[in-house]
Each structure stands twice: as C-alpha cells, then as structure tokens.
Protein backbone atom coordinates (compact mmCIF):
# COMPACT_ATOMS: atom_id res chain seq x y z
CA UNK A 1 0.00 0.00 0.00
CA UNK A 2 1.02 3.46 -0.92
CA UNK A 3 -0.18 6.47 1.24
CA UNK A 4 -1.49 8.83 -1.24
CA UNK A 5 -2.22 12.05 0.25
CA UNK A 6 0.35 14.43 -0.83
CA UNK A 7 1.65 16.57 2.59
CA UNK A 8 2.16 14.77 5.95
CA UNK A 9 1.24 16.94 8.66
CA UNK A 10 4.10 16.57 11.44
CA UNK A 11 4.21 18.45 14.27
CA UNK A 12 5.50 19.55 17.73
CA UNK A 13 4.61 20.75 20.89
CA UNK A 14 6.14 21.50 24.37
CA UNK A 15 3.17 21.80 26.56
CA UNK A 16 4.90 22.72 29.69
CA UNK A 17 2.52 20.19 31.37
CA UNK A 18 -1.12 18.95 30.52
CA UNK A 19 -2.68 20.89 33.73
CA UNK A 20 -0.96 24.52 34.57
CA UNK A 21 -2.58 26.88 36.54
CA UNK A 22 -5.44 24.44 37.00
CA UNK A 23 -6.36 24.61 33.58
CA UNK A 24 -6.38 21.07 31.46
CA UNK A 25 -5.02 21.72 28.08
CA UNK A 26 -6.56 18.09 27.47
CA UNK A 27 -9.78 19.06 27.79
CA UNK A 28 -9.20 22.35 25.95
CA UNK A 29 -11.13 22.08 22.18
CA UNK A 30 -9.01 24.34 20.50
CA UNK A 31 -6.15 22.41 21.71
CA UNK A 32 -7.63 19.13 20.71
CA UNK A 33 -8.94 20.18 17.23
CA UNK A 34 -4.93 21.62 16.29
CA UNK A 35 -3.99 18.15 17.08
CA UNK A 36 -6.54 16.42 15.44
CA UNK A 37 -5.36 18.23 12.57
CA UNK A 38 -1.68 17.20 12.40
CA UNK A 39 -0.72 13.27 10.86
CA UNK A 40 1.91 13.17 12.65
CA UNK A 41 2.61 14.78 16.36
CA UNK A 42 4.74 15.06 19.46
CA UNK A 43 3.98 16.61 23.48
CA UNK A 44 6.66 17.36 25.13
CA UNK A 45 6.95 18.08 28.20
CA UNK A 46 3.64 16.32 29.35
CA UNK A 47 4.04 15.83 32.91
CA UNK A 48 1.59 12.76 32.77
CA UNK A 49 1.33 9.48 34.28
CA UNK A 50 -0.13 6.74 31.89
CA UNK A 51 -3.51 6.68 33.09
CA UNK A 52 -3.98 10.64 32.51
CA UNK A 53 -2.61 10.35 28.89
CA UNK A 54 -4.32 12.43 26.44
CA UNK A 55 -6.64 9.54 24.09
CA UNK A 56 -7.59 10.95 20.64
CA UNK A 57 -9.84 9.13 18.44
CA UNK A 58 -8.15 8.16 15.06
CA UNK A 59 -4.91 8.18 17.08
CA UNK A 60 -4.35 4.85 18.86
CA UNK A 61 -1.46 3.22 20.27
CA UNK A 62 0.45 6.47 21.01
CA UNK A 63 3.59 6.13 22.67
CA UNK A 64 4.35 7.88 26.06
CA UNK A 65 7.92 8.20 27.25
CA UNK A 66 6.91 9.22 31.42
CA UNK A 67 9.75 9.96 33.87
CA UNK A 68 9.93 8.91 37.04
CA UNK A 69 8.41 11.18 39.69
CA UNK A 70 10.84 13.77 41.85
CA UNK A 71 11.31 13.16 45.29
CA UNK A 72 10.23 14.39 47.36
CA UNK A 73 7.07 16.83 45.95
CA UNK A 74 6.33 12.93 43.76
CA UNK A 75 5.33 15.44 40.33
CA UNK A 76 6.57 14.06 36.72
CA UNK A 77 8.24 16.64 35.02
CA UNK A 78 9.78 16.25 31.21
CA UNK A 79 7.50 13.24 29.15
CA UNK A 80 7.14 12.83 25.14
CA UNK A 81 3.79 11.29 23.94
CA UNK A 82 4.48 10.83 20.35
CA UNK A 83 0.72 10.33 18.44
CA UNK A 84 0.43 8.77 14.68
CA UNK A 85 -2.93 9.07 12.44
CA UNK A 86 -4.04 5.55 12.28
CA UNK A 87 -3.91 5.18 8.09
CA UNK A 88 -0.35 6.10 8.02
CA UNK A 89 0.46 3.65 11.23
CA UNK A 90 1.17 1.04 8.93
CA UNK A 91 3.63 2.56 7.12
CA UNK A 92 6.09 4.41 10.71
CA UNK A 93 8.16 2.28 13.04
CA UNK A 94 9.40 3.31 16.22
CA UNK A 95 13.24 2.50 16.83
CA UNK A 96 14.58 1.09 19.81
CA UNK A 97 15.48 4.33 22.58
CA UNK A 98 18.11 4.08 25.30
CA UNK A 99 16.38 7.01 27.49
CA UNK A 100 13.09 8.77 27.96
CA UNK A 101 14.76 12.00 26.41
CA UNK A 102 13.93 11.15 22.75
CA UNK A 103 12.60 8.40 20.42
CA UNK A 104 12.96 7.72 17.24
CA UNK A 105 10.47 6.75 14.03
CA UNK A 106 10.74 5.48 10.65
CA UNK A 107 8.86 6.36 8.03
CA UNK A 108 8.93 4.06 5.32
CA UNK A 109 9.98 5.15 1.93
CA UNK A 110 7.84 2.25 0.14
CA UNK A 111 4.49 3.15 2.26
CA UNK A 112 4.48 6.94 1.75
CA UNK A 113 5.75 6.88 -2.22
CA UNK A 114 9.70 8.62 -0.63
CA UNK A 115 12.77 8.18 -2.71
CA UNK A 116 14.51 7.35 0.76
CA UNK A 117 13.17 6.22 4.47
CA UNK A 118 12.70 9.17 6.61
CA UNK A 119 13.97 8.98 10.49
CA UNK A 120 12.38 11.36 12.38
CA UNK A 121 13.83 11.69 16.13
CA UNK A 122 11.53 13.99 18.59
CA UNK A 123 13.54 15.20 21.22
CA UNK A 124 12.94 17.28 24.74
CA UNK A 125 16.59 18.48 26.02
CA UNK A 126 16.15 19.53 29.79
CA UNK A 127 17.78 23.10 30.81
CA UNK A 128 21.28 22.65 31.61
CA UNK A 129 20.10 24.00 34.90
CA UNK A 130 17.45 21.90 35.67
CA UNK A 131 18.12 18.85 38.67
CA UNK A 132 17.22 16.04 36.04
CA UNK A 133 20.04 17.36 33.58
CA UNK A 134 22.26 17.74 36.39
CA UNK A 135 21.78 13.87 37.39
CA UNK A 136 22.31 12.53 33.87
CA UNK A 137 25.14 10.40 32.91
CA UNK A 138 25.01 10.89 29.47
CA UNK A 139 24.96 14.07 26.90
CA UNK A 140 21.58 13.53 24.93
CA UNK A 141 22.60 15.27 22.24
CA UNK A 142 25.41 13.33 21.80
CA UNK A 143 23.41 10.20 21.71
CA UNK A 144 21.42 11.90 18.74
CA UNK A 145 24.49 12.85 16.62
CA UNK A 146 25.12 9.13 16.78
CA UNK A 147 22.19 8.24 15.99
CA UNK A 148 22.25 10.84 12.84
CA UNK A 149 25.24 9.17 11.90
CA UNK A 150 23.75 5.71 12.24
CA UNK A 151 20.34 6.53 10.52
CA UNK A 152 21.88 8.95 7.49
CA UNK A 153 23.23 5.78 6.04
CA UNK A 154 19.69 4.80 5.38
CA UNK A 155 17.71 7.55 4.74
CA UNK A 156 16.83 11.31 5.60
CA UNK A 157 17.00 12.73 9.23
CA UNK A 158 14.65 15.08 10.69
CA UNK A 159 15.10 16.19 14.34
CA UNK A 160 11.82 18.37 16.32
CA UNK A 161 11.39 19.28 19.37
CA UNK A 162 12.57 21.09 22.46
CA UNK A 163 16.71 21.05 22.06
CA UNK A 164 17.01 24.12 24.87
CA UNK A 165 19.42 25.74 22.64
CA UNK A 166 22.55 26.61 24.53
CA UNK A 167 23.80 29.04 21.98
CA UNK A 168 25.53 30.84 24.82
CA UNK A 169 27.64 28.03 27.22
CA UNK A 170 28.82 25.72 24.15
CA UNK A 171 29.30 27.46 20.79
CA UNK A 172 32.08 25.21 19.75
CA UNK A 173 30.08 22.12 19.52
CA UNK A 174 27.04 23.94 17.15
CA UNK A 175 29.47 24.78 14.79
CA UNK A 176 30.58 21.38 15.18
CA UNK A 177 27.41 19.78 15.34
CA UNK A 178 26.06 22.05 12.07
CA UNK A 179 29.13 20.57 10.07
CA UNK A 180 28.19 17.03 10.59
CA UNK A 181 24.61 17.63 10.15
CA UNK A 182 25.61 19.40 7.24
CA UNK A 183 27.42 16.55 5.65
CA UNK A 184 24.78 13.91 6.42
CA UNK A 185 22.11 15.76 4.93
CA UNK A 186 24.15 16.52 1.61
C-alpha cells in the first residue's frame, strides 16, 4: 500500500505540562482540534502518568515516554507522547530508545511513495540547569548525533522538538554539530 495524500502533517509541541494553573489543556477544544489536525505529532513536556494520557480518536497506540516522579514533591516533570494518524500507522516504526529524552520513528519510503526512508527523532533536552540534567550520565545530544550518523546511512533525518538551545555556554560544539549535520544531509 502506498499512502497517497500528498503533505504529511508533522508536528511539535512542548506543553509545559497537561494541567498549569489548573487549567487542562486536554480538555481544551481548540487544543484538541490543532492536534486532530496534524498526521503526525509530538507533546513534550507532558508531565503525565499513563492513566492521565491524552486519548484521541483516530490516534491509537500512542507512545508515552513518562519519567519517574521527583522526590520528594512525587510530580513528573519532562514526558514525550508521540501520536500517529491511524492510516499512516502502517507505514512508521518506532526505533529502539536508550532514554526517555527522545525516540525515534521510521517512516517508510515504500508506504508513503519517498525516494529514501525518513527517520524522524523527537527530542525534549532539559535546561542545563534543571536537577534532572544535572543527574544525567550521558549528553543527549550526543546520543542523537550518533544516531544521525547511524540513521543517514539509510535515509533522511529530521530532528523536532525542544533542544534548549545553549547558543551561549557551548558554541564550539554547534558549529561542530552544524558541520556534521551538514554533511549527512548533503
């Protein structure tokens, strides 16, 4: 089978958590309708346990990457919930992820009429600041330039989300990071 409509809708979102202020972005309908509208979507930053998960009707099966809850006020903070459109569930496969931090798909070349496979890797980097960066043992976005490396040899990369740009602490690894993207993508 070969998907036939001609744009895929793919989109992302950091939420800053499904309830602030008291309000429930889940039960908001202009919220709901933009992201009935996309094909394609990730939440970052959900702050949800799996039984308050946002459900959306043509939408099943979504994945939910939840963090563990901080000690000691016991919230979630961080979370991905990655949503596909049911036709076009057929044709994506989510890759194996070593932490809750990102995940990757595949979308595959034969199902949606591409020239190559397209790996699309949605992504929430915490604030350098933040406790939960600070008790990490590994660089995330080192784990995704691998990854680039690994997936370019197959297809097209696309990275979305929330990187929390450090533009000002690190400059010498975007320039280096932009030349290897820039080589994989050429």
């Amino acid at each position: 089978m070969i998907y036939t409509k001609k744009n895929l809708k793919i989109s992302t979102w950091n939420i800053n958590g499904y309830i602030s202020k008291g309000f429930n972005k889940f039960e908001d309908d202009i919220f709901v309708d933009n992201l009935l509208q996309q094909d394609i979507f990730c939440l970052q930053e959900t702050h949800c346990d799996l039984d308050n998960c946002l459900e959306l009707p043509n939408f099943q099966r979504p994945v939910h990457l939840i963090r563990p809850r901080t000690k000691p006020s016991g919230k979630r903070h961080g979370g991905l919930s990655v949503y596909i459109l049911n036709t076009i569930r057929p044709g994506v496969k989510f890759l194996e992820h070593a932490t809750n931090d990102f995940i990757w798909l595949k979308l595959d070349r034969t199902f949606f009429g591409f020239q190559e496979d397209l790996y699309i890797c949605f992504v929430y980097n915490p604030p350098e600041n933040s406790s939960y960066y600070r008790k990490l043992n590994y660089n995330i976005l080192e784990m995704i330039e691998n990854d680039i490396v690994k997936y370019s040899q197959s297809g097209k990369i696309m990275i979305a989300g929330d990187l929390n740009a450090r533009t000002a602490c690190e400059i010498g690894f975007i320039f280096h990071y932009l030349t290897i993207t820039n080589v994989i993508l050429v």
